[in-house]
PDB file of N, CA and C in Angstrom:
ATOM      1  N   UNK A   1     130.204  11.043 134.611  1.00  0.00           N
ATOM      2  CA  UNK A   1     131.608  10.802 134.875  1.00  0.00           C
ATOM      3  C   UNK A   1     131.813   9.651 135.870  1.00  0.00           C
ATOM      4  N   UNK A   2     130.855   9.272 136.356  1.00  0.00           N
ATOM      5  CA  UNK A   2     130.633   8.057 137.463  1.00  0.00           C
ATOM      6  C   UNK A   2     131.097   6.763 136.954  1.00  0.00           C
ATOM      7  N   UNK A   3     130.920   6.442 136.124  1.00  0.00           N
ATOM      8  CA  UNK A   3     130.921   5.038 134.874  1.00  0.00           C
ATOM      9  C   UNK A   3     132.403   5.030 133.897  1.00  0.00           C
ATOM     10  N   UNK A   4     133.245   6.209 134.051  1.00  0.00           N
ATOM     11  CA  UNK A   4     134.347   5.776 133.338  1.00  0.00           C
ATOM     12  C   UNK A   4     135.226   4.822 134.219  1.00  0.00           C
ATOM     13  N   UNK A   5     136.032   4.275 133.256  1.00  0.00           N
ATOM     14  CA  UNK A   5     137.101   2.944 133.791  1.00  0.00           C
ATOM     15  C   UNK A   5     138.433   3.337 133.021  1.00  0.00           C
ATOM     16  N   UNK A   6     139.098   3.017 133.513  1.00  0.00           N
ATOM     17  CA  UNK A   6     140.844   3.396 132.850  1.00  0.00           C
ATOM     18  C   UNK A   6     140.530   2.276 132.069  1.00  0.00           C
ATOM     19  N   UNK A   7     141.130   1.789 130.802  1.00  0.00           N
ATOM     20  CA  UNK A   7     141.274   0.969 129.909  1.00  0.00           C
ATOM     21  C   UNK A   7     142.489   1.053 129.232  1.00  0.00           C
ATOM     22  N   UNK A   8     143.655   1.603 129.814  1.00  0.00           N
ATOM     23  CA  UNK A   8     144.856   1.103 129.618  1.00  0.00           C
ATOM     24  C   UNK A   8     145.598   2.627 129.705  1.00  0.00           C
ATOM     25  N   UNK A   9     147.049   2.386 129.854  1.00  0.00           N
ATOM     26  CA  UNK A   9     147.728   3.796 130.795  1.00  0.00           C
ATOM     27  C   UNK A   9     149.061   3.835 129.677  1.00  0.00           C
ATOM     28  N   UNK A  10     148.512   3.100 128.235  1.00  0.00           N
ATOM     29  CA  UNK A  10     149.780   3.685 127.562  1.00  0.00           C
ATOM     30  C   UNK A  10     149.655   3.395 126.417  1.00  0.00           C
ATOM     31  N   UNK A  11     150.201   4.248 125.368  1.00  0.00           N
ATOM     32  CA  UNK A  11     149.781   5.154 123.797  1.00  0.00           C
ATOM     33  C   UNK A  11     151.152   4.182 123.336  1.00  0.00           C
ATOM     34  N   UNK A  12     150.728   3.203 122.422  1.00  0.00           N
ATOM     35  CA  UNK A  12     151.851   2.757 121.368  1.00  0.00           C
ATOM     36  C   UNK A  12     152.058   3.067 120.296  1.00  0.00           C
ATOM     37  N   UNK A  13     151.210   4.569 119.828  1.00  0.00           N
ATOM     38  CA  UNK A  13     151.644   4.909 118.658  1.00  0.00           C
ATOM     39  C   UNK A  13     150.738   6.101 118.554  1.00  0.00           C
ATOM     40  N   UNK A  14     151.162   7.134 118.075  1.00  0.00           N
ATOM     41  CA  UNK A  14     150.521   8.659 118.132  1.00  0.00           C
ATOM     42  C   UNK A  14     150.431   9.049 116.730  1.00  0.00           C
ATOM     43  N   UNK A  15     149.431   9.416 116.417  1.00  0.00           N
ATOM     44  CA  UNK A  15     148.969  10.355 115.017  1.00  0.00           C
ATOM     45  C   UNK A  15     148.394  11.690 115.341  1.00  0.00           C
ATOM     46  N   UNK A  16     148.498  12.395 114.344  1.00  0.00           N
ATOM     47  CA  UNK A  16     147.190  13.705 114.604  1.00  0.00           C
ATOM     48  C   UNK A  16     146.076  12.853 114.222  1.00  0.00           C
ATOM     49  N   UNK A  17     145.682  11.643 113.572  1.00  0.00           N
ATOM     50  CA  UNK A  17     144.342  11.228 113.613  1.00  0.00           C
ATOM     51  C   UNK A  17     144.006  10.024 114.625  1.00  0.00           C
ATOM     52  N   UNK A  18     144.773   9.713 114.977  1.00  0.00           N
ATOM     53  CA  UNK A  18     144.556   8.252 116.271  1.00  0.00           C
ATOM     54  C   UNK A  18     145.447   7.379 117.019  1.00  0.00           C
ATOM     55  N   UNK A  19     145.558   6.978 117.879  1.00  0.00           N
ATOM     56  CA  UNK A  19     146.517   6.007 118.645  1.00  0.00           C
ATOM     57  C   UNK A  19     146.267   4.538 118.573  1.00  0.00           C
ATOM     58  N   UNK A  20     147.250   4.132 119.276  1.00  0.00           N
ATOM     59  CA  UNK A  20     147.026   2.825 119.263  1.00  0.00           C
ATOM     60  C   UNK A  20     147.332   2.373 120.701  1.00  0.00           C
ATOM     61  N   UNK A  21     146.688   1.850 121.717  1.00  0.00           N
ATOM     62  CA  UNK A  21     146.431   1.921 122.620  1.00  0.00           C
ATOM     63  C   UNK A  21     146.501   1.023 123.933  1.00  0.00           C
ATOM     64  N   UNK A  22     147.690   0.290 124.317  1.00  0.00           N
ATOM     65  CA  UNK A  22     147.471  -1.014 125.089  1.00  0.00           C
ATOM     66  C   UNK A  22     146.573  -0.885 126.234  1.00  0.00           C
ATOM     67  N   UNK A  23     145.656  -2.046 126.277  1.00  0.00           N
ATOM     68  CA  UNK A  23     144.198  -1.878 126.865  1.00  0.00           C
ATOM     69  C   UNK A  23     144.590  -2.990 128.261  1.00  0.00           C
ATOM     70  N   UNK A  24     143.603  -3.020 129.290  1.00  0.00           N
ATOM     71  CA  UNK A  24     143.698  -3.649 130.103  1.00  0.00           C
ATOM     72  C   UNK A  24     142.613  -4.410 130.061  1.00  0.00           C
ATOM     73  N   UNK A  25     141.677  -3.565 129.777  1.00  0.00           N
ATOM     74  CA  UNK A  25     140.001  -3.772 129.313  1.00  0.00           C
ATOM     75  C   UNK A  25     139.872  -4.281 127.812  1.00  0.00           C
ATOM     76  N   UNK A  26     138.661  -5.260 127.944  1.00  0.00           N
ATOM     77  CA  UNK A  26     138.318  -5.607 126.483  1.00  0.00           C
ATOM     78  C   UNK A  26     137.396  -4.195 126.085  1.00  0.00           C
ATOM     79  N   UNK A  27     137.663  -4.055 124.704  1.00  0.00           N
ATOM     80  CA  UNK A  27     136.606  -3.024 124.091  1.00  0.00           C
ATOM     81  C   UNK A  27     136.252  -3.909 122.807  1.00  0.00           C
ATOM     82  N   UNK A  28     135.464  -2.965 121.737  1.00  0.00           N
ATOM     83  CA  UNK A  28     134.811  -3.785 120.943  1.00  0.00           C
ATOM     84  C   UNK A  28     134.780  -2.571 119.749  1.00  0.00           C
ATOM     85  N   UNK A  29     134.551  -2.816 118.576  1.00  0.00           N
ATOM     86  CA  UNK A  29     135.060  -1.169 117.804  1.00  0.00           C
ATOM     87  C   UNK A  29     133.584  -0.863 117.936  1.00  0.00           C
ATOM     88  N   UNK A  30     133.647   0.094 117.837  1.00  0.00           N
ATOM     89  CA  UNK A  30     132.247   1.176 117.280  1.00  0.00           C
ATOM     90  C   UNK A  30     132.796   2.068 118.505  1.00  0.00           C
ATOM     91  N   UNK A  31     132.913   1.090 119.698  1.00  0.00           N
ATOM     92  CA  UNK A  31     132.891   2.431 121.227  1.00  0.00           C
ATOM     93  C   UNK A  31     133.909   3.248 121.493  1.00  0.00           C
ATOM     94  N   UNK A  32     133.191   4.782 121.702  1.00  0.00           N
ATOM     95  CA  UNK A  32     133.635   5.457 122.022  1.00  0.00           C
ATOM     96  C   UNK A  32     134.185   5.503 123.709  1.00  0.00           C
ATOM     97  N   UNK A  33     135.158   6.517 123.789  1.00  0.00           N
ATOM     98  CA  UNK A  33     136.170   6.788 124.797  1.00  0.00           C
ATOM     99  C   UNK A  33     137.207   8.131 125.124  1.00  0.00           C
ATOM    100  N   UNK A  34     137.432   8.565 125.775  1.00  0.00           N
ATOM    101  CA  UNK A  34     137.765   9.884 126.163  1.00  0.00           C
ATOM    102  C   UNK A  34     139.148   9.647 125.865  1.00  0.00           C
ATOM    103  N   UNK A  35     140.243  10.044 125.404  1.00  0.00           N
ATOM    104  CA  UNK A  35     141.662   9.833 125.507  1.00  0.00           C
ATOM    105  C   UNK A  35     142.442  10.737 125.866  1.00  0.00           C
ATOM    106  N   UNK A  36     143.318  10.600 127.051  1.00  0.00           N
ATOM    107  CA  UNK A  36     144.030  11.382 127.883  1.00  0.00           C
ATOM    108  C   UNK A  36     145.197  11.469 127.557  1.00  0.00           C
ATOM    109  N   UNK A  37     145.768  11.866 126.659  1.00  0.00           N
ATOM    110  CA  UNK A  37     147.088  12.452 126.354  1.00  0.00           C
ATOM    111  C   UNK A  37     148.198  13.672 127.654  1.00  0.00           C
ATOM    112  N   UNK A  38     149.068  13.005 128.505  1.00  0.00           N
ATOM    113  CA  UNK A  38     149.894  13.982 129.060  1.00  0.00           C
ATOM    114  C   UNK A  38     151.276  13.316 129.646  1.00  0.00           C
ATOM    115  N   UNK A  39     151.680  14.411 128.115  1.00  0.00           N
ATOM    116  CA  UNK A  39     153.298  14.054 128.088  1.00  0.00           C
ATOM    117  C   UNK A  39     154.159  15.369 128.327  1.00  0.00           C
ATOM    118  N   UNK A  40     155.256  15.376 128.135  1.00  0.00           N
ATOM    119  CA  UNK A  40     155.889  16.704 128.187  1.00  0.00           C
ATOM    120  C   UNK A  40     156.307  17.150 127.241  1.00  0.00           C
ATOM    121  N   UNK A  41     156.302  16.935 126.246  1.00  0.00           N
ATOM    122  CA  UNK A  41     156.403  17.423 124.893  1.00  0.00           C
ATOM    123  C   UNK A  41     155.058  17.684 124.388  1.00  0.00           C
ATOM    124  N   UNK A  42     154.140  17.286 124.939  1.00  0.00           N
ATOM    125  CA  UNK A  42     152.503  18.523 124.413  1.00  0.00           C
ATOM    126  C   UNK A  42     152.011  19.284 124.943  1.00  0.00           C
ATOM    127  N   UNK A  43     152.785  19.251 126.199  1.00  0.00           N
ATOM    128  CA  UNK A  43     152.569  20.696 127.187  1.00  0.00           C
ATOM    129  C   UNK A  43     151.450  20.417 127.807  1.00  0.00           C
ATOM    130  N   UNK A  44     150.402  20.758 128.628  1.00  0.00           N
ATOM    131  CA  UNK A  44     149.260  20.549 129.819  1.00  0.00           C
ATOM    132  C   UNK A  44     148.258  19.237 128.800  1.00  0.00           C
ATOM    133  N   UNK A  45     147.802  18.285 129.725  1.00  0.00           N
ATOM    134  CA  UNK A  45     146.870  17.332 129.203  1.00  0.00           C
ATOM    135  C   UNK A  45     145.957  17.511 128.277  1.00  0.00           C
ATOM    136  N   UNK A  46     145.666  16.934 127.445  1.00  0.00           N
ATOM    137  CA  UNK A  46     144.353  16.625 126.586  1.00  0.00           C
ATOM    138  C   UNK A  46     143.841  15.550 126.444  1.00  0.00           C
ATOM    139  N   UNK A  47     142.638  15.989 126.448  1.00  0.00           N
ATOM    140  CA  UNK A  47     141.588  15.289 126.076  1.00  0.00           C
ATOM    141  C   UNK A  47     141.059  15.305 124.689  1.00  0.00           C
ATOM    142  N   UNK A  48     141.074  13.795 124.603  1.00  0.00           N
ATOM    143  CA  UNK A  48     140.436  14.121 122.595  1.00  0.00           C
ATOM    144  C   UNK A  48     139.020  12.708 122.980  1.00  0.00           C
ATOM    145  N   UNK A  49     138.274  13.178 122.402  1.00  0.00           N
ATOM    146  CA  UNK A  49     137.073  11.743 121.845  1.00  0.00           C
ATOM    147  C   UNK A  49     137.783  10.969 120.955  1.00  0.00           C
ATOM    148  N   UNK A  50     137.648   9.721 121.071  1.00  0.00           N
ATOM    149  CA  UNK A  50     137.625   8.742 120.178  1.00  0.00           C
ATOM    150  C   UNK A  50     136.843   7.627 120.098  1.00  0.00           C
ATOM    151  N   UNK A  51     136.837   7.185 118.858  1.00  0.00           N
ATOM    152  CA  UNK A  51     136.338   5.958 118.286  1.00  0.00           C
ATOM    153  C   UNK A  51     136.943   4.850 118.077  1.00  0.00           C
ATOM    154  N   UNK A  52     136.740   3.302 118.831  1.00  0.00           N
ATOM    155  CA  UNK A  52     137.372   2.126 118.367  1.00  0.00           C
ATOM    156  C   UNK A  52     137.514   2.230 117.048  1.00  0.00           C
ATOM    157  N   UNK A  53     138.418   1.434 116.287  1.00  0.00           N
ATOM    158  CA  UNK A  53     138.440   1.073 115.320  1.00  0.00           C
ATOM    159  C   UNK A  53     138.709   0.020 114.666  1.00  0.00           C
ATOM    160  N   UNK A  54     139.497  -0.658 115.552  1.00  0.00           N
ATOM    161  CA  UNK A  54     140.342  -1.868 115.268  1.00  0.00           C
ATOM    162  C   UNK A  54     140.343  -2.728 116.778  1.00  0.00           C
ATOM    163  N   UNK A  55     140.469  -3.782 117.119  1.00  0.00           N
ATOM    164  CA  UNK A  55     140.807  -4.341 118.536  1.00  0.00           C
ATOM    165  C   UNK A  55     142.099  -5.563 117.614  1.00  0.00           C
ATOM    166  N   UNK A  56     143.171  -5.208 118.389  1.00  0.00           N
ATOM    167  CA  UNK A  56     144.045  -5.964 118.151  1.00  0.00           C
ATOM    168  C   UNK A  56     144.117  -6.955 119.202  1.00  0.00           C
ATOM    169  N   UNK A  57     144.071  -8.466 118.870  1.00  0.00           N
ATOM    170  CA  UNK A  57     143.722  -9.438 119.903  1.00  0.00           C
ATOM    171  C   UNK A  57     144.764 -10.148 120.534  1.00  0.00           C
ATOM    172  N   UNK A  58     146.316  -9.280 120.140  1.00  0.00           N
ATOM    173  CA  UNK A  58     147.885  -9.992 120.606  1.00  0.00           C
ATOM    174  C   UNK A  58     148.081 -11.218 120.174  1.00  0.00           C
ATOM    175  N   UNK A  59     147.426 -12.165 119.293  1.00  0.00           N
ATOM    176  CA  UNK A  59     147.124 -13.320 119.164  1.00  0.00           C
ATOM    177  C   UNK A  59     148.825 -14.084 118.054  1.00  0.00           C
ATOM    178  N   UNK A  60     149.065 -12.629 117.015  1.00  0.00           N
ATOM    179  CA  UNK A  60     149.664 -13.018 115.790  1.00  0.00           C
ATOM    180  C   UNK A  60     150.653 -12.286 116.305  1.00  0.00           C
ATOM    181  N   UNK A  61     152.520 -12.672 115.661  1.00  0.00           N
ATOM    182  CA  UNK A  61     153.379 -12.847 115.710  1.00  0.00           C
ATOM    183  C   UNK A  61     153.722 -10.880 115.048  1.00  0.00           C
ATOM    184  N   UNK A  62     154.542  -9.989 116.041  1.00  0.00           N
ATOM    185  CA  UNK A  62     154.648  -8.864 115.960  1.00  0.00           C
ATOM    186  C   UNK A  62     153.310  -7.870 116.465  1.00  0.00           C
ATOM    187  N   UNK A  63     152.057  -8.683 117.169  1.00  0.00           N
ATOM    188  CA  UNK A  63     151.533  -7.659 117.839  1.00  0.00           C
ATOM    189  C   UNK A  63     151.705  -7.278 119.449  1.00  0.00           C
ATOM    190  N   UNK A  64     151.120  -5.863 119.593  1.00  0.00           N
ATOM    191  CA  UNK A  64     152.143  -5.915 120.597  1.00  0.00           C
ATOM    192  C   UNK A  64     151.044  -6.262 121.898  1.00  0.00           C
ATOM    193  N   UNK A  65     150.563  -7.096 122.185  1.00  0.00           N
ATOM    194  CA  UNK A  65     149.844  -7.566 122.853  1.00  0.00           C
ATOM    195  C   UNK A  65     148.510  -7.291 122.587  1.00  0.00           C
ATOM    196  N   UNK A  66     147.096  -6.897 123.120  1.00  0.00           N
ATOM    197  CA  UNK A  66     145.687  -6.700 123.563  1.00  0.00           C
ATOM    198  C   UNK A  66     146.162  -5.358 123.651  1.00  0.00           C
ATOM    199  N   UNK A  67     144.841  -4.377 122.256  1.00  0.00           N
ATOM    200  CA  UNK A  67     145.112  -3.217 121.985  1.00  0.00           C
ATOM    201  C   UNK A  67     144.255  -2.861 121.409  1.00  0.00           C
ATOM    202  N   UNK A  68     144.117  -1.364 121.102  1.00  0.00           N
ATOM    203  CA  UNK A  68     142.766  -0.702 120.065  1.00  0.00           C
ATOM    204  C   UNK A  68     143.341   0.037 119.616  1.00  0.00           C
ATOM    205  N   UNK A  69     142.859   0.418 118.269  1.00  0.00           N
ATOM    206  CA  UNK A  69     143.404   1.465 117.510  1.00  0.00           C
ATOM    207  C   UNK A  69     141.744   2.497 117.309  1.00  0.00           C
ATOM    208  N   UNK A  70     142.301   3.524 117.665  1.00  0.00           N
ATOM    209  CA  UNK A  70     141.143   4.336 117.857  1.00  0.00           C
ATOM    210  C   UNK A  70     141.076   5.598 116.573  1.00  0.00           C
ATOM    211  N   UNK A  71     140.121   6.240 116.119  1.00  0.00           N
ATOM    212  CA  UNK A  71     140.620   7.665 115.889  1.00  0.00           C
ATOM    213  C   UNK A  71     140.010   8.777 116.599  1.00  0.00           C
ATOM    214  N   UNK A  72     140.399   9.770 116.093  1.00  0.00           N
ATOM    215  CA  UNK A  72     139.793  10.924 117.368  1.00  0.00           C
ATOM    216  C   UNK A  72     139.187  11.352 116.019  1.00  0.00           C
ATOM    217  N   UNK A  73     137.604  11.795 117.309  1.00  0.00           N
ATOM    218  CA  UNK A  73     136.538  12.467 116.591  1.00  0.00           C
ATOM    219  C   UNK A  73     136.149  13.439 117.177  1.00  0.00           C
ATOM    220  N   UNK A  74     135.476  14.446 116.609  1.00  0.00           N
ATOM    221  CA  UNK A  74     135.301  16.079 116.886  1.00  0.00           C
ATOM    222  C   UNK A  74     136.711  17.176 117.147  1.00  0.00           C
ATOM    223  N   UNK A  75     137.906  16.850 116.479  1.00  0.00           N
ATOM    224  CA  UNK A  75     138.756  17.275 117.124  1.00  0.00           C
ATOM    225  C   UNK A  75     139.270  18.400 115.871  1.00  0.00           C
ATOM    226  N   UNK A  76     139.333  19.779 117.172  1.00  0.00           N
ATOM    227  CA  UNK A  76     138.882  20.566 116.007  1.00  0.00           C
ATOM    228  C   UNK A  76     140.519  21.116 115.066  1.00  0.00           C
ATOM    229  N   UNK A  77     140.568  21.647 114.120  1.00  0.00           N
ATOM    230  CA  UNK A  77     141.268  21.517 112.682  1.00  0.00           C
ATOM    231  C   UNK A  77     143.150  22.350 113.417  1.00  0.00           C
ATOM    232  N   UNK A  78     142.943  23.467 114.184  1.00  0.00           N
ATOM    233  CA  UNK A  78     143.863  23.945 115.095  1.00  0.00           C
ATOM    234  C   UNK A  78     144.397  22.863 116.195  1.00  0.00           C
ATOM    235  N   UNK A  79     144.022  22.115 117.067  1.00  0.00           N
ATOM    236  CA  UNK A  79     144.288  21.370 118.012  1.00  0.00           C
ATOM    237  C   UNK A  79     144.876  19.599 117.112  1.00  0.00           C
ATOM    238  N   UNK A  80     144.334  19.353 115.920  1.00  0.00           N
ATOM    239  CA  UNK A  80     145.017  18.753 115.052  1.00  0.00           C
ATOM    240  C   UNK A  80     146.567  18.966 114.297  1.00  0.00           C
ATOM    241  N   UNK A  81     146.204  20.277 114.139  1.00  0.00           N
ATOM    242  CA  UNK A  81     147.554  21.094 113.723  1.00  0.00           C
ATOM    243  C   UNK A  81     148.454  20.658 114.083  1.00  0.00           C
ATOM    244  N   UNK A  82     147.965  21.693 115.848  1.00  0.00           N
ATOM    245  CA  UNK A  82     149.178  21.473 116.614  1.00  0.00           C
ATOM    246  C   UNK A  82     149.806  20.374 117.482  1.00  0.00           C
ATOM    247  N   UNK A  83     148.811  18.983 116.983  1.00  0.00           N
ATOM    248  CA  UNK A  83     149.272  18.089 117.495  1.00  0.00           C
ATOM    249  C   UNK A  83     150.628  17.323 116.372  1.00  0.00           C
ATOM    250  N   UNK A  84     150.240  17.523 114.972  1.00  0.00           N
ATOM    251  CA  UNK A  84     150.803  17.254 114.182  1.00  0.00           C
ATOM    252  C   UNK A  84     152.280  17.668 114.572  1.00  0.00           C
ATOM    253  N   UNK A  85     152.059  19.282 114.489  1.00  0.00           N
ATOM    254  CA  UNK A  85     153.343  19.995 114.592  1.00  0.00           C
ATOM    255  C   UNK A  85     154.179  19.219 115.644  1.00  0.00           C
ATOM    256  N   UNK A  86     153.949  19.004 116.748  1.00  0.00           N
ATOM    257  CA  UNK A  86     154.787  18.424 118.081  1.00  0.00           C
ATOM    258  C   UNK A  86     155.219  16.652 117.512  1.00  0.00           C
ATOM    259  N   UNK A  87     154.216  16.414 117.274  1.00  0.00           N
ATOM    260  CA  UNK A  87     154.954  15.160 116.342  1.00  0.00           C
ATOM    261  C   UNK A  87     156.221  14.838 115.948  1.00  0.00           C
ATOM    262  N   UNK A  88     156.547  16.003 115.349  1.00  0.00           N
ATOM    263  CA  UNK A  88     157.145  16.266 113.260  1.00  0.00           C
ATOM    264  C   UNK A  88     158.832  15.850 114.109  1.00  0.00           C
ATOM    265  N   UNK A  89     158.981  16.034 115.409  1.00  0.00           N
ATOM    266  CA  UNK A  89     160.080  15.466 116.092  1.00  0.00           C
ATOM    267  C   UNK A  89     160.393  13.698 115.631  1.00  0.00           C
ATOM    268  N   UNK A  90     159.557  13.245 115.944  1.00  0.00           N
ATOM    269  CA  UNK A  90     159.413  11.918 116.378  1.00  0.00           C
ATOM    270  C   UNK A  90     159.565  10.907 114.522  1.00  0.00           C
ATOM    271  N   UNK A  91     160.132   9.876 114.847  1.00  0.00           N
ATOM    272  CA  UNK A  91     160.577   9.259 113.889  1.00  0.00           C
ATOM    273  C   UNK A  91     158.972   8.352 113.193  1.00  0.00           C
ATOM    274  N   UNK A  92     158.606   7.999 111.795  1.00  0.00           N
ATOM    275  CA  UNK A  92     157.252   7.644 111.517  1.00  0.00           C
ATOM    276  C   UNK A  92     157.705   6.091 112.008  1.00  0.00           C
ATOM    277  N   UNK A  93     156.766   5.199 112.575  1.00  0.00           N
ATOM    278  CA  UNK A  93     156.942   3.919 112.704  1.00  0.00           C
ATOM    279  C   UNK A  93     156.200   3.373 111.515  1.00  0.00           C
ATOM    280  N   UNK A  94     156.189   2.561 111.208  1.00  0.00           N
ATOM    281  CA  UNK A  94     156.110   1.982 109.819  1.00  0.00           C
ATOM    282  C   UNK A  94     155.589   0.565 110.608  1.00  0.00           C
ATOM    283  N   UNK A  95     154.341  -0.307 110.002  1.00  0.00           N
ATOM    284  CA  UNK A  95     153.789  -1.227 110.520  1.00  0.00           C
ATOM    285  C   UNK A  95     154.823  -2.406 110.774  1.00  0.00           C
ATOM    286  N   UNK A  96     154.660  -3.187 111.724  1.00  0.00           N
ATOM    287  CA  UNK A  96     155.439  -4.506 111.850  1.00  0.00           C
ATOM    288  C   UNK A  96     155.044  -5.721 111.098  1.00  0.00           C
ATOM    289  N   UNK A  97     153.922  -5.341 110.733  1.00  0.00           N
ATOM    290  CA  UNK A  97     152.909  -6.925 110.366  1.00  0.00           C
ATOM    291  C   UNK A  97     152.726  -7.161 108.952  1.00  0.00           C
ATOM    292  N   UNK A  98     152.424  -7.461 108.133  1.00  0.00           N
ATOM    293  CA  UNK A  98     153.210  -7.686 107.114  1.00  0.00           C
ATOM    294  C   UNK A  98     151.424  -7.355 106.535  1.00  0.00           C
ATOM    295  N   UNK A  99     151.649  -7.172 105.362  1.00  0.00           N
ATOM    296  CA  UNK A  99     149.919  -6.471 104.941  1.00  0.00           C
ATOM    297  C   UNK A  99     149.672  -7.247 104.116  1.00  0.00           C
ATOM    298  N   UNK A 100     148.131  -7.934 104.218  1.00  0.00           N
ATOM    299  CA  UNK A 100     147.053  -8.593 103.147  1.00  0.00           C
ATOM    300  C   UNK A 100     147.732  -8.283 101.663  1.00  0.00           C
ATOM    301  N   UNK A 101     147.790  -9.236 100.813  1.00  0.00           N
ATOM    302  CA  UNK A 101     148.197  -9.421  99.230  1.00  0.00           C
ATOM    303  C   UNK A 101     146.649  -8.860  98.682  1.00  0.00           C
ATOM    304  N   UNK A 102     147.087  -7.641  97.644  1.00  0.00           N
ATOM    305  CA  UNK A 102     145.927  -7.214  96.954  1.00  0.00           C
ATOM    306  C   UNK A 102     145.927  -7.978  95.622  1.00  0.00           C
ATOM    307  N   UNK A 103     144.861  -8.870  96.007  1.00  0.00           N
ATOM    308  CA  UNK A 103     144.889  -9.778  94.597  1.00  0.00           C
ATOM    309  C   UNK A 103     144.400  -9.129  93.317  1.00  0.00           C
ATOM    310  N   UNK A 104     143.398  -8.377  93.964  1.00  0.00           N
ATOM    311  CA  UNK A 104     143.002  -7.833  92.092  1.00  0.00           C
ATOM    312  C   UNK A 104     143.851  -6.902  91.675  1.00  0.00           C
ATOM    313  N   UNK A 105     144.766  -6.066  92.258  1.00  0.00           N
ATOM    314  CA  UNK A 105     146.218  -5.348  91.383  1.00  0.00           C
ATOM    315  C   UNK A 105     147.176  -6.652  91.244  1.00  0.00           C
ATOM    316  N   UNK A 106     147.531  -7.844  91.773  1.00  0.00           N
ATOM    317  CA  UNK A 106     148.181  -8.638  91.334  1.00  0.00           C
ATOM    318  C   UNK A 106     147.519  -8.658  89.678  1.00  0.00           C
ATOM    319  N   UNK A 107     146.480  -9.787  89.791  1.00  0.00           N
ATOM    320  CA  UNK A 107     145.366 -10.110  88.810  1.00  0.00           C
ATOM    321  C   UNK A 107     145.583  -8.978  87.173  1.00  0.00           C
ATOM    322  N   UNK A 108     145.707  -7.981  87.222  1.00  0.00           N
ATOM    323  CA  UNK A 108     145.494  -6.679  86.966  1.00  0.00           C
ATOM    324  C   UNK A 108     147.114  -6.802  86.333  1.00  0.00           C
ATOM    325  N   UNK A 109     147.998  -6.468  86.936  1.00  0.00           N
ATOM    326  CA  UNK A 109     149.145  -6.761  86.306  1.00  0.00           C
ATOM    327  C   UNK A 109     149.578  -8.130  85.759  1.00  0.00           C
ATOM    328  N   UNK A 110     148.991  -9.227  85.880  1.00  0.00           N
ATOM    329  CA  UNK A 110     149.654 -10.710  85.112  1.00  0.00           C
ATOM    330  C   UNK A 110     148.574 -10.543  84.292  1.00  0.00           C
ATOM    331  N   UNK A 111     147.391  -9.878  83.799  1.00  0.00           N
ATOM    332  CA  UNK A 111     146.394  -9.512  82.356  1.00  0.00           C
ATOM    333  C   UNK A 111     147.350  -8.270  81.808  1.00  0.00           C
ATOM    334  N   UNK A 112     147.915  -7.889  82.535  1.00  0.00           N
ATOM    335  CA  UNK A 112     148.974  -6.533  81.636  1.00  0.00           C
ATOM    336  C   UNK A 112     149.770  -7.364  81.082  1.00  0.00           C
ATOM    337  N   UNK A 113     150.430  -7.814  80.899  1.00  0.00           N
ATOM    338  CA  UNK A 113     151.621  -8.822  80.870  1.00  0.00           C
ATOM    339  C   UNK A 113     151.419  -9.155  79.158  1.00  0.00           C
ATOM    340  N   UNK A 114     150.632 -10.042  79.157  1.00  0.00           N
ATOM    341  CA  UNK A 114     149.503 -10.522  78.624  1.00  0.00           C
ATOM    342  C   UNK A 114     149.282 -10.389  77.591  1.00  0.00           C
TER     343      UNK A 114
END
């Protein structure tokens, strides 16, 4: 417990499977990290494991600065639940950034055409 470092003090986006995380610290994906969830709508703190997944580098237009998107691992199927459940309040955010063109379903439909 000697070696942990805060790496950022606020959750930009909550799932029952992962957050998204403004960092203070650079991380790198693969690494793992303890995540401290305590709000008042989940009632006493938690702790979940997680896994980098993503490092968002603030670089492109709608991110929200230097960030990680993590998921939580070992987290068991009840404590998922009931994270879900406390959620089910909260409105879904829907991405800002506009998503990669899947060329081979393009491709795929102009040979339907065809």
């Amino acid at each position: 417990m000697d070696d942990l470092i805060l790496i950022g003090e606020r959750v930009l986006d909550l799932s029952d499977r992962g957050a998204l995380i403004a960092c203070d610290e650079e991380m790198a994906v693969g690494e793992e990290l303890m995540v401290s969830l305590r709000t008042p709508w989940l009632g006493p703190t938690v702790v979940l494991l997680a896994e980098v997944t993503r490092v968002i580098e603030g670089w492109r237009d709608g991110d929200p600065g230097y960030c990680v998107g993590v998921r939580f691992i070992e987290l068991d199927e009840g404590v998922r639940r009931e994270l879900w459940g406390r959620l089910q309040p909260f409105p879904t955010v829907r991405s800002s950034r506009r998503h990669a063109p899947d060329y081979a379903t393009s491709c795929r439909h102009i040979h339907a055409g065809f």
